[in-house]
Protein backbone atom coordinates (compact mmCIF):
# COMPACT_ATOMS: atom_id res chain seq x y z
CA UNK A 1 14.27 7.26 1.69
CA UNK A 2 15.44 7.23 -1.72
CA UNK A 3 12.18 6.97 -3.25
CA UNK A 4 11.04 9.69 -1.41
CA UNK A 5 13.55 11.69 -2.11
CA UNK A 6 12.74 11.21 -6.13
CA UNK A 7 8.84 11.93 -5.21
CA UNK A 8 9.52 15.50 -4.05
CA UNK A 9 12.45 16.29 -6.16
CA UNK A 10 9.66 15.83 -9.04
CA UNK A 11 7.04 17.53 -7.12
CA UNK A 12 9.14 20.36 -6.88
CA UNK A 13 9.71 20.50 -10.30
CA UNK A 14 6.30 20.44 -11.45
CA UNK A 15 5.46 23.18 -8.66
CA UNK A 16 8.01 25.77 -10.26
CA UNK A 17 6.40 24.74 -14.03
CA UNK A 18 3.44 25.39 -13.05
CA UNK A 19 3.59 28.79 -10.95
CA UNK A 20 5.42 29.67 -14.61
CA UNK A 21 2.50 28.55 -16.45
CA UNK A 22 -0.27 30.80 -14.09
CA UNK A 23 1.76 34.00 -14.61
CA UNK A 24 0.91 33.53 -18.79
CA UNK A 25 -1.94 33.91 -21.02
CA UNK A 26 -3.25 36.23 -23.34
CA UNK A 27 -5.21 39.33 -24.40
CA UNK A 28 -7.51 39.16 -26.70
CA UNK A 29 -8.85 42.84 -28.92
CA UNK A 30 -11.09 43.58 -31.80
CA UNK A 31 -10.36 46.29 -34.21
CA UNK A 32 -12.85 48.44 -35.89
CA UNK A 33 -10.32 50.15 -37.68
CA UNK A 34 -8.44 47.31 -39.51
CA UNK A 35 -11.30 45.00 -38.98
CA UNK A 36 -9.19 42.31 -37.40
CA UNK A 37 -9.74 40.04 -33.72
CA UNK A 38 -6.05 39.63 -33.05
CA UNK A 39 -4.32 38.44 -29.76
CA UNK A 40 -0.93 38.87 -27.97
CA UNK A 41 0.46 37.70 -25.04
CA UNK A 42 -0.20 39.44 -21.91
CA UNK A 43 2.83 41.47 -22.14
CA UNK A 44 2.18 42.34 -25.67
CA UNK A 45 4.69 40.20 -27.68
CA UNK A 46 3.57 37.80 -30.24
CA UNK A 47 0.57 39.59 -31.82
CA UNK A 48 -1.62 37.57 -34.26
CA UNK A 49 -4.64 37.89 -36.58
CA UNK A 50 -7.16 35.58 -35.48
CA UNK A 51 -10.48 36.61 -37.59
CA UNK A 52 -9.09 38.78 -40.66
CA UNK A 53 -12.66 39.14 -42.70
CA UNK A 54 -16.25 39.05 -42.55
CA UNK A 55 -15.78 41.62 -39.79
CA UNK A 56 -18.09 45.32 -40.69
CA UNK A 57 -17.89 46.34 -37.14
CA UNK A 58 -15.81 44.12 -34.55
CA UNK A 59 -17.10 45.83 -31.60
CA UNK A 60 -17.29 43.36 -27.89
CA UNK A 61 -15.12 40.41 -27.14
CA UNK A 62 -15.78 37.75 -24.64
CA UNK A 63 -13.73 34.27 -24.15
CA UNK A 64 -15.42 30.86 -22.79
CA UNK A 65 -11.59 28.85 -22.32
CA UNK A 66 -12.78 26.19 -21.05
CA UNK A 67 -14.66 25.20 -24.57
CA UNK A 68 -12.26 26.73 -26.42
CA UNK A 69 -14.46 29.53 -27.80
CA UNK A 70 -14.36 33.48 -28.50
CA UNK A 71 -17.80 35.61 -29.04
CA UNK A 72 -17.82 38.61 -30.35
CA UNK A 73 -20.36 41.48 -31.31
CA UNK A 74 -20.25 42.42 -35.25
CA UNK A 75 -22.91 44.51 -36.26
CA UNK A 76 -25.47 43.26 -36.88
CA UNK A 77 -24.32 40.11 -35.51
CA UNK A 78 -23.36 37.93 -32.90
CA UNK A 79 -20.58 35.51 -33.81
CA UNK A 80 -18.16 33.20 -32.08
CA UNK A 81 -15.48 31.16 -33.15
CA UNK A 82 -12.70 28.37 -32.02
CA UNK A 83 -9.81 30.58 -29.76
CA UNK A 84 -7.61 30.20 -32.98
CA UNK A 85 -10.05 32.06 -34.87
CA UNK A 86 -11.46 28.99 -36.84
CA UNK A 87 -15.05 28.32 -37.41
CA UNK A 88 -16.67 31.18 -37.51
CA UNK A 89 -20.04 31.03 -36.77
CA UNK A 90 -22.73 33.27 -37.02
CA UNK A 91 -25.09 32.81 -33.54
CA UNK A 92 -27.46 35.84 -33.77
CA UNK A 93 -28.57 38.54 -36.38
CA UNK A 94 -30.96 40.94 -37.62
CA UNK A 95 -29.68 43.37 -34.84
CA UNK A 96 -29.10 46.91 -34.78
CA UNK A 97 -25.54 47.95 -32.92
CA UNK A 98 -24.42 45.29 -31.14
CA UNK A 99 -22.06 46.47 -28.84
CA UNK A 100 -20.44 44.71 -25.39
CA UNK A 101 -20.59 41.16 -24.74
CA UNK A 102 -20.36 39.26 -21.60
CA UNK A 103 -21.27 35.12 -20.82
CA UNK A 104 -23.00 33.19 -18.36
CA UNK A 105 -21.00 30.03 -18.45
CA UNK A 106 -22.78 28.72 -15.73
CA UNK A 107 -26.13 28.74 -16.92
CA UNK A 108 -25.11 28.50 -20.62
CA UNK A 109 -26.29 32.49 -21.59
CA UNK A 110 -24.37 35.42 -23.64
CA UNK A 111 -25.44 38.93 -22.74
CA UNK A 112 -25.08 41.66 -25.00
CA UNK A 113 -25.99 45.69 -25.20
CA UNK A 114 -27.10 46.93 -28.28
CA UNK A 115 -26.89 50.55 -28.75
CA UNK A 116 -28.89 51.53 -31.58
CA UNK A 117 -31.77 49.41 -30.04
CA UNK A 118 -31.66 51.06 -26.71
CA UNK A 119 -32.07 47.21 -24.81
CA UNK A 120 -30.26 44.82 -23.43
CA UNK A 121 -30.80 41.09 -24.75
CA UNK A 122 -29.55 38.00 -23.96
CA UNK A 123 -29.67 34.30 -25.63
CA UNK A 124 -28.06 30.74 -25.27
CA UNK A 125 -24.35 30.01 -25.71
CA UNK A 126 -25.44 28.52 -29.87
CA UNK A 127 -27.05 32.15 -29.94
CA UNK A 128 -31.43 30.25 -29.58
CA UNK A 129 -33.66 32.03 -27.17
CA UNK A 130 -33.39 35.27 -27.76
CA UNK A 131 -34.62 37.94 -24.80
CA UNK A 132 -35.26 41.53 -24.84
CA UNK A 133 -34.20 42.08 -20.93
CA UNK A 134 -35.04 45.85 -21.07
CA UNK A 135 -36.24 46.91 -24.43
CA UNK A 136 -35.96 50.56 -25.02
CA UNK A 137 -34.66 51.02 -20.99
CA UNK A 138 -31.82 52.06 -21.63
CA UNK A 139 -30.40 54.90 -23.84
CA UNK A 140 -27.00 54.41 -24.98
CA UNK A 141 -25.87 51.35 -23.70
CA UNK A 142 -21.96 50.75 -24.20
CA UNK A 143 -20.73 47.75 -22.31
CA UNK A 144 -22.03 45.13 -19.90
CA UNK A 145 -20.48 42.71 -17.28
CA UNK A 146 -22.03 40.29 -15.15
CA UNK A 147 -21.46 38.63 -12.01
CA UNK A 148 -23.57 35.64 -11.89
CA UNK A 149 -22.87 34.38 -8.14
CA UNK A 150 -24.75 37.86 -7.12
CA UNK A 151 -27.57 37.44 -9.65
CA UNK A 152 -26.47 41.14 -11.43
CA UNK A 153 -25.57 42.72 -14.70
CA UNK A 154 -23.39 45.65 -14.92
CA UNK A 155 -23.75 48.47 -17.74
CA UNK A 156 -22.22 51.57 -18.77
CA UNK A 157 -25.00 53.97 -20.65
CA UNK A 158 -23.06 56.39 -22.71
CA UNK A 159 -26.39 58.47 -23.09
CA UNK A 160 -27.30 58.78 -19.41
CA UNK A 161 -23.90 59.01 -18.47
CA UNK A 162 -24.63 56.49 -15.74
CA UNK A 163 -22.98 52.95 -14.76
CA UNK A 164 -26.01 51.13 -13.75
CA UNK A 165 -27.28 47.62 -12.70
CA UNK A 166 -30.16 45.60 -12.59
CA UNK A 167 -30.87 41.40 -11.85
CA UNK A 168 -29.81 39.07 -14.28
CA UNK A 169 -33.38 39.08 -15.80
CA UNK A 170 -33.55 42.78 -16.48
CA UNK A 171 -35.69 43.75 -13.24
CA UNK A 172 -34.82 45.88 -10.06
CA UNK A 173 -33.00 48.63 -12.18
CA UNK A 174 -30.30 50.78 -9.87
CA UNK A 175 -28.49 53.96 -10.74
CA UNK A 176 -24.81 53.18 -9.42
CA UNK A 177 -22.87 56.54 -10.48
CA UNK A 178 -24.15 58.81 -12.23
CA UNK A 179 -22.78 62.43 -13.59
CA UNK A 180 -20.24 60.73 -15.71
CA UNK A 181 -19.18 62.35 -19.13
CA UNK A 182 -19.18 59.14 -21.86
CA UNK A 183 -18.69 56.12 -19.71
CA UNK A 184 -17.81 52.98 -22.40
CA UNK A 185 -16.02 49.71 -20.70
CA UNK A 186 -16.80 48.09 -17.21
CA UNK A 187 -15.24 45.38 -15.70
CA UNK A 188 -15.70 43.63 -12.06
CA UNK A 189 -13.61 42.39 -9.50
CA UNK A 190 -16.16 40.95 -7.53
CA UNK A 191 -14.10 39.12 -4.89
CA UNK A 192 -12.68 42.45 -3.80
CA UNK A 193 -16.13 44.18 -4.25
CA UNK A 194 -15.01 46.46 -7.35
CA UNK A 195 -17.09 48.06 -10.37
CA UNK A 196 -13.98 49.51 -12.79
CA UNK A 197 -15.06 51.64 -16.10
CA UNK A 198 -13.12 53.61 -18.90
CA UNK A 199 -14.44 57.33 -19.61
CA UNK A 200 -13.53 58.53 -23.02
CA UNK A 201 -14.40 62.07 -22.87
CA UNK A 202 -12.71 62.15 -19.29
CA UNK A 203 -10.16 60.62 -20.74
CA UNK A 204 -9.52 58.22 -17.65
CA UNK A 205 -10.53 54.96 -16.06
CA UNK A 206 -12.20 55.06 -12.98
CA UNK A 207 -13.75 52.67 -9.89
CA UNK A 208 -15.66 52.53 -7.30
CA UNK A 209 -17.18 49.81 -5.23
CA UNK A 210 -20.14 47.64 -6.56
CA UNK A 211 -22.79 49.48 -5.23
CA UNK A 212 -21.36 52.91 -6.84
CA UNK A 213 -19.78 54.12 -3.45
CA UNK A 214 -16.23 55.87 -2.90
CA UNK A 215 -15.55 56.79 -6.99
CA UNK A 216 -11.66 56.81 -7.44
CA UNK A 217 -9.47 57.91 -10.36
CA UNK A 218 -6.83 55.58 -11.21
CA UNK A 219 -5.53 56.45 -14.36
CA UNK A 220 -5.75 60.23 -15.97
CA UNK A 221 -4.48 61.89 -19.20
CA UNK A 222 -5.18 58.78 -21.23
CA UNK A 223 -6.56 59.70 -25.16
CA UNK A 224 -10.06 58.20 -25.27
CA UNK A 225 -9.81 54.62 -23.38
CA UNK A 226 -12.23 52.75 -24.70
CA UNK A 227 -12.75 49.03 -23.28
CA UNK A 228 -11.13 47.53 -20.00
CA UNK A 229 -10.58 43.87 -18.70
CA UNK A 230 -9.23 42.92 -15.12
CA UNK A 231 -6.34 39.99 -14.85
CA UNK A 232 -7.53 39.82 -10.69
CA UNK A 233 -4.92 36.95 -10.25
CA UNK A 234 -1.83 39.05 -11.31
CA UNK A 235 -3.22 42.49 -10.13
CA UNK A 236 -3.55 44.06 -13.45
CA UNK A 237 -6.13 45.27 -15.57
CA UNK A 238 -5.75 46.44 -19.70
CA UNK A 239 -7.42 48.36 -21.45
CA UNK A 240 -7.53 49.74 -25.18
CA UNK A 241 -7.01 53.13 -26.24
CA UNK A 242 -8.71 54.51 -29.70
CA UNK A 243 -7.04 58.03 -29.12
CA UNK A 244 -3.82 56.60 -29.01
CA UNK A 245 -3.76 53.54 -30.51
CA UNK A 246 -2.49 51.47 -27.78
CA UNK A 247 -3.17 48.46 -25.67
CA UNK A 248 -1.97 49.27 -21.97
CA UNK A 249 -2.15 48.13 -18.91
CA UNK A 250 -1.38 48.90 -14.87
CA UNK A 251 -1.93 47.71 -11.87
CA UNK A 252 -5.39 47.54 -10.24
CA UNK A 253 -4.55 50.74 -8.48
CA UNK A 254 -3.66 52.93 -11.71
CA UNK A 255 -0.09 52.22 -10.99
CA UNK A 256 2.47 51.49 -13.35
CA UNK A 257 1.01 52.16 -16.92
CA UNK A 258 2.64 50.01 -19.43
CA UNK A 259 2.41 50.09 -23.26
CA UNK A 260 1.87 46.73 -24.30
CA UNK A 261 0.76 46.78 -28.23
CA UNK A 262 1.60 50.15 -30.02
CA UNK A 263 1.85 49.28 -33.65
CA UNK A 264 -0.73 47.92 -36.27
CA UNK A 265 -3.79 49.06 -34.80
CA UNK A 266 -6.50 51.13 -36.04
CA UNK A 267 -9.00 51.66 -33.90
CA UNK A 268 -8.75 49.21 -30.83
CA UNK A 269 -12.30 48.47 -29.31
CA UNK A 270 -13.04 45.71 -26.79
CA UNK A 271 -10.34 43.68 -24.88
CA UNK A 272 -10.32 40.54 -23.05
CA UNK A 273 -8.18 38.85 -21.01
CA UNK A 274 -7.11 34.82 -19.89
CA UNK A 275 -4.72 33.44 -18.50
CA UNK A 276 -3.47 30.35 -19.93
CA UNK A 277 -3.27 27.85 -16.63
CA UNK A 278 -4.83 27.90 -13.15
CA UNK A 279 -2.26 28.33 -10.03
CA UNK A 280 -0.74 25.78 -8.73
CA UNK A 281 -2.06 23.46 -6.16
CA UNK A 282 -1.98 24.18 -2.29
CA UNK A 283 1.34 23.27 -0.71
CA UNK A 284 -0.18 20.78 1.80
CA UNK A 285 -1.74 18.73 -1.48
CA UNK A 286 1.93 17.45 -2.09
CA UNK A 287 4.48 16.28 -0.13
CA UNK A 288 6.96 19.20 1.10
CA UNK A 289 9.60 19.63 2.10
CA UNK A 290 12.20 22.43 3.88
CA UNK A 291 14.89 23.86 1.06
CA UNK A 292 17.37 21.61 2.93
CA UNK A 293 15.31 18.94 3.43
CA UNK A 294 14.96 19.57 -0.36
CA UNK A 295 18.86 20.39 -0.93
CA UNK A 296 19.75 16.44 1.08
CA UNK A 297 17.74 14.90 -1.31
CA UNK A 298 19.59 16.38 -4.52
CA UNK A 299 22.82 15.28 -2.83
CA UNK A 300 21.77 12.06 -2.26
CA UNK A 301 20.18 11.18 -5.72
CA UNK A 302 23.60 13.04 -7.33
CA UNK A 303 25.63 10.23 -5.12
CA UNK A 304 23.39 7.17 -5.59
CA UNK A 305 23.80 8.48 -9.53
CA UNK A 306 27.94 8.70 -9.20
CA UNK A 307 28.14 5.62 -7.21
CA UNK A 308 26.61 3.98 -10.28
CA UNK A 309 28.72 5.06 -12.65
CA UNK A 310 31.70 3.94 -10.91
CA UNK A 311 30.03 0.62 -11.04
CA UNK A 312 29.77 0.33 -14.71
CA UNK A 313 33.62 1.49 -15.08
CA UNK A 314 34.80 -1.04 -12.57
């Protein structure tokens, strides 16, 4: 019984560490303006530089955690570095306006948009094998998102005013919503079948589901929101705002805008987001018990503990 006893007191203990440890991470931003990559945590406390020079244009953000790696768009450049913002590498260059950045971890790909070249292109994680996916197809592209279990890529085109999507390989192009003023960041919450975006010149972030259906509002009256990333697990999603140089966030619904970062920005661009564990494990993978069960075996540990010490005085 005793033993027991120990086995879930300690169980318990590790479950309340680590439903603590799945409710913090961090967000991750580049800045155009003061040509930084900095991160805070996800409330917005403990801002850092991470990459403070050979930036020209810090534009799209995207984080691999599991290898301990950050890519980024830097025109006219692809780089990536350690999450610390050590080794810098260079991956891909020679390009014209690299803009939004998303990864294939699965298959070992980075996608990126570039603007300037009016195409979508996409290489291997160390930046070899270079494709043109849809070379002069689109017109202004902004930023991209994939969801790789569905075999799709998401893009905003700030020139067509679209948010479109096509296969992973650049084929079976599809017009999701269209009519939109200057759409710029997308994100996707696939398990709940959701496309979000950021509209600058509308000045609000939008969604709808992911084949373009049933467009909501969520958040209004913002200055010119430019990227957005979804924390799915926690219900939030953050975005950056160049108009007022903020980092915010809200629930998924548009709920609850919070200012998170408000100083020492310039002109905040793309935005990612990671938490820093997963959640804890099922309750049926470890022994349980009731909170009196629980509360008896306290007790009884505390006495076995008391009835030694009366031992060593004797």
């Amino acid at each position: 019984m005793l033993k027991k006893c120990r086995l879930a007191v300690l169980f318990a203990l590790f479950g309340f560490s680590a439903l603590a440890a799945a409710q913090t991470g961090n967000i991750y931003w580049t800045d155009e303006g003061t040509l930084k990559i900095q991160r805070a945590n996800l409330d917005g406390t403990g801002v850092q530089d991470l990459v403070t020079s050979g930036l020209t244009a810090p534009q799209g953000i995207a984080l691999d955690i599991a290898s301990g790696k950050m890519y980024w768009t830097n025109s006219p450049k692809v780089q990536r570095a350690n999450l610390d913002g050590t080794g810098v590498q260079d991956l891909v260059t020679g390009l014209a306006d690299p803009f939004g950045i998303a990864l294939d971890l699965v298959n070992g790909k980075m996608y990126w948009v570039d603007f300037s070249a009016h195409t979508i292109q996409r290489a291997n994680l160390d930046g070899s094998g270079v494709q043109n996916l849809l070379p002069g197809g689109v017109s202004g592209p902004l930023g991209i998102a994939l969801d790789v279990a569905g075999g799709k890529m998401y893009w905003t085109d700030f020139g067509t005013h679209k948010v479109q999507r096509a296969n992973l390989d650049g084929t079976s192009v599809q017009d999701l919503v269209t009519g939109l003023m200057e759409p710029q960041g997308i994100a996707l919450d696939v398990a709940n079948g959701k496309t979000y975006w950021t509209d600058n010149q509308a000045q609000k972030i939008q969604r709808a589901n992911l084949d373009g259906t049933s467009v909501q509002d969520l958040v209004t009256g913002l200055g010119q929101p430019t990227a957005i990333a979804l924390d799915v697990v926690n219900g939030k999603m953050y975005w950056t705002d160049a108009g007022t140089l903020k980092i915010q966030r809200a629930n998924l619904d548009g709920s609850t805008v919070q200012d998170l970062v408000t100083s020492g920005l310039g002109d905040p661009v793309s935005i990612a987001v990671t938490l820093a564990a997963a959640p804890p494990p099922p309750a049926a993978a470890v022994p349980t018990l009731s909170n009196v069960g629980l509360l008896a075996c306290v007790l009884l540990l505390l006495g076995f503990g008391f009835r030694a010490l009366l031992r060593r005085r004797a």
